[in-house]
C-alpha atoms as a PDB file:
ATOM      1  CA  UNK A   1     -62.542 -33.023 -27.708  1.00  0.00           C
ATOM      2  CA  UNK A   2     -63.473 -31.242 -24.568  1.00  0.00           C
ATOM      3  CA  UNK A   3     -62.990 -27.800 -23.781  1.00  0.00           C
ATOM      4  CA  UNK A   4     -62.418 -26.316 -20.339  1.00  0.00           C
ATOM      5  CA  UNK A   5     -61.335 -22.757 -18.773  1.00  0.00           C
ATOM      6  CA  UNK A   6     -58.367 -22.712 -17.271  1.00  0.00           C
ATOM      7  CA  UNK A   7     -59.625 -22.397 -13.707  1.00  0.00           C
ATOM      8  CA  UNK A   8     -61.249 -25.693 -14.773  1.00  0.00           C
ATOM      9  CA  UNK A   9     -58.040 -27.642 -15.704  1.00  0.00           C
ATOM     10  CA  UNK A  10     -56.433 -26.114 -12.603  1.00  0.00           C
ATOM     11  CA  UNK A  11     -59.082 -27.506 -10.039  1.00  0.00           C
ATOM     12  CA  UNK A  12     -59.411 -31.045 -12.215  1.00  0.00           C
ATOM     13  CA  UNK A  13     -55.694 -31.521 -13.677  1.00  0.00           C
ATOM     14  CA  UNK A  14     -56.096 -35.283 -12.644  1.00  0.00           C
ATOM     15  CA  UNK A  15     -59.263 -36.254 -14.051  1.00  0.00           C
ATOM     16  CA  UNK A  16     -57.741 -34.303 -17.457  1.00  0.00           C
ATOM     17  CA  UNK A  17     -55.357 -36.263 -17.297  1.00  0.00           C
ATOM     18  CA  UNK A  18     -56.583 -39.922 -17.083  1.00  0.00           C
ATOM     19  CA  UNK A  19     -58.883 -38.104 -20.234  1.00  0.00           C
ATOM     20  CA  UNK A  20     -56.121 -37.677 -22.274  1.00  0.00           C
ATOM     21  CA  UNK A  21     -54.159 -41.105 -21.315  1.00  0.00           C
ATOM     22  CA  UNK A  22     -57.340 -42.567 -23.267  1.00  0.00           C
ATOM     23  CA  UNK A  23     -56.368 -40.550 -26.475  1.00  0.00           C
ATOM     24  CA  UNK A  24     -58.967 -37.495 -25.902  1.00  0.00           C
ATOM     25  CA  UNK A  25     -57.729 -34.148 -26.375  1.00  0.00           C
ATOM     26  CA  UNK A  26     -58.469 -31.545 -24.190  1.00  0.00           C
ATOM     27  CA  UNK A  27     -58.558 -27.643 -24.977  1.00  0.00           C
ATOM     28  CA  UNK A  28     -57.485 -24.974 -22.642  1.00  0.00           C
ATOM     29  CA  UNK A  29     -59.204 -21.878 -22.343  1.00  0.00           C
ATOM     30  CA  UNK A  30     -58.884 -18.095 -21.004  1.00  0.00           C
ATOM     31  CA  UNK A  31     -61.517 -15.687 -21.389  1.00  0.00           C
ATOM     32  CA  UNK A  32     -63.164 -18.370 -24.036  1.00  0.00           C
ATOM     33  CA  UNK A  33     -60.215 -18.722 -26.311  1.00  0.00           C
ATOM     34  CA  UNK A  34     -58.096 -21.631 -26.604  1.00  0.00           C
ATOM     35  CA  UNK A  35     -54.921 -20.888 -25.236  1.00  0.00           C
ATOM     36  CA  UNK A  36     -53.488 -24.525 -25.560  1.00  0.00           C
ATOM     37  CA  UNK A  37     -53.901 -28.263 -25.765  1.00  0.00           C
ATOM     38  CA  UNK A  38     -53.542 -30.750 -23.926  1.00  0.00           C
ATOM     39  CA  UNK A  39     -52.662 -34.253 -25.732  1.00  0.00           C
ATOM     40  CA  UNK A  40     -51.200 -37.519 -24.968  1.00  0.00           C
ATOM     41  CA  UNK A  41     -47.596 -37.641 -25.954  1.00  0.00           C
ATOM     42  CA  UNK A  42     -46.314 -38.473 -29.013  1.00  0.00           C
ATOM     43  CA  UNK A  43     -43.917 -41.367 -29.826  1.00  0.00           C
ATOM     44  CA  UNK A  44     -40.253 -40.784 -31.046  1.00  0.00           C
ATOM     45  CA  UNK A  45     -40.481 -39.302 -34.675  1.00  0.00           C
ATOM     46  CA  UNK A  46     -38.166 -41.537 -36.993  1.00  0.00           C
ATOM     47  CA  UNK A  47     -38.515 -43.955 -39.783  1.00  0.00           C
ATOM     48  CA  UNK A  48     -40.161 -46.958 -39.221  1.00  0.00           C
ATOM     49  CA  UNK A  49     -38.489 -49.547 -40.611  1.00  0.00           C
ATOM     50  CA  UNK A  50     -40.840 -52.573 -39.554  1.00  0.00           C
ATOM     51  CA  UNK A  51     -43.348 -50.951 -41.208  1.00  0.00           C
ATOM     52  CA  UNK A  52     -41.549 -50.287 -44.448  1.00  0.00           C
ATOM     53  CA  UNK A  53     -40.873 -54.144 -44.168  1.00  0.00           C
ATOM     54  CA  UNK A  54     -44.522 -55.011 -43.384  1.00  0.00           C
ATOM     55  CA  UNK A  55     -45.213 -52.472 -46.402  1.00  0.00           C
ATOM     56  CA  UNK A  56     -42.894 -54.430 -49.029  1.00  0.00           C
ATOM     57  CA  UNK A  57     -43.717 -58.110 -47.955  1.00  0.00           C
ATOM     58  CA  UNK A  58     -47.666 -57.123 -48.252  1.00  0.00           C
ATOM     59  CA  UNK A  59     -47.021 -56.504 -52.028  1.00  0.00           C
ATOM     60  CA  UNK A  60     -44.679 -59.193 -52.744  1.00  0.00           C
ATOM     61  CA  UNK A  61     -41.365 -57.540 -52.755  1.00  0.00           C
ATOM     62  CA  UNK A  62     -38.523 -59.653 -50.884  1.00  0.00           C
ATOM     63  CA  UNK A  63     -35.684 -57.279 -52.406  1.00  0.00           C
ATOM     64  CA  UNK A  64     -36.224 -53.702 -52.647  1.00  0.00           C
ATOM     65  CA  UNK A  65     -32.718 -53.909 -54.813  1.00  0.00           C
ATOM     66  CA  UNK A  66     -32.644 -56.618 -56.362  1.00  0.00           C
ATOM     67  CA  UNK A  67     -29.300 -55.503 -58.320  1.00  0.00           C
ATOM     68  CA  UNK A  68     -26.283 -52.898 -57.819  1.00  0.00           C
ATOM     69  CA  UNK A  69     -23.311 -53.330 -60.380  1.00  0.00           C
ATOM     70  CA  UNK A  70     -20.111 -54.032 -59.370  1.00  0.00           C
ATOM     71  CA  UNK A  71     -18.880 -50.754 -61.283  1.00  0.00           C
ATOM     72  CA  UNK A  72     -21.669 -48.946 -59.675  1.00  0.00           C
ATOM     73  CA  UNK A  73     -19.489 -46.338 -57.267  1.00  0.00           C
ATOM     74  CA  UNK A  74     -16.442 -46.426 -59.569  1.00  0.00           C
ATOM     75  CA  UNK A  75     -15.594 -43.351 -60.973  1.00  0.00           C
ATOM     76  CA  UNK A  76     -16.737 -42.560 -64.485  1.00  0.00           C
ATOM     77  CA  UNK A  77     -14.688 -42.810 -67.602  1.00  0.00           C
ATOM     78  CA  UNK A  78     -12.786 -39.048 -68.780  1.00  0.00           C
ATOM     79  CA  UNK A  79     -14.456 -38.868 -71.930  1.00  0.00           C
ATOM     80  CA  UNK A  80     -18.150 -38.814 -70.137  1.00  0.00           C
ATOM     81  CA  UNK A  81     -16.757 -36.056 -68.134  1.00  0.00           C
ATOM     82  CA  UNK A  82     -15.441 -33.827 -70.616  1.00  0.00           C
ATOM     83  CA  UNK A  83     -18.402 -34.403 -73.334  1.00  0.00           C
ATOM     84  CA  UNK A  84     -19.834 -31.317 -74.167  1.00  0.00           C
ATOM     85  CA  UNK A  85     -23.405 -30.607 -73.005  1.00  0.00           C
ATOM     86  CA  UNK A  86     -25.839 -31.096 -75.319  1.00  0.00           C
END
C-alpha cells in the first residue's frame, strides 16, 4: 500500500493510476492523515451462482433438493390451525 500527500496524487494521478489497475491500493493524504483511498473498482455485488454450482459439484451434490412434496404449498388442514399451543 503506498501512501502519498495529496499534492502528490495531484502532480502523479496517472502513474497512481496504472498502480492501482495492478490491484495496489493507494492512500491519500493531507497534513499526514489519510483522507481517502484510492482502489481498483469493485465488481457488481450479487450472488454468484457459478460459484455456488462449482461449490456443490466439488462435494458431490448434483441436487441441492432432491425432493419437494406435491402437498408441499397446499394449505394446511383446520385442525393444525386451531390446535392449541402447547
Amino acid at each position: 500500500m503506498k501512501t502519498v500527500s495529496m499534492k502528490e496524487a495531484r502532480d502523479h494521478f496517472g502513474e497512481l493510476a496504472l498502480r492501482v489497475e495492478q490491484g495496489e491500493t493507494v492512500v491519500v493524504t493531507r497534513d499526514g492523515k489519510p483522507v481517502l483511498d484510492i482502489v481498483p473498482h469493485g465488481q457488481p455485488a450479487g450472488i454468484d451462482l457459478e460459484a455456488g454450482r462449482a461449490y456443490l459439484r466439488a462435494r458431490g451434490i448434483s441436487d441441492p433438493v432432491p425432493y419437494i412434496a406435491d402437498d408441499f404449498d397446499d394449505p394446511l388442514p383446520e385442525d393444525f390451525l386451531v390446535r392449541p399451543a402447547q
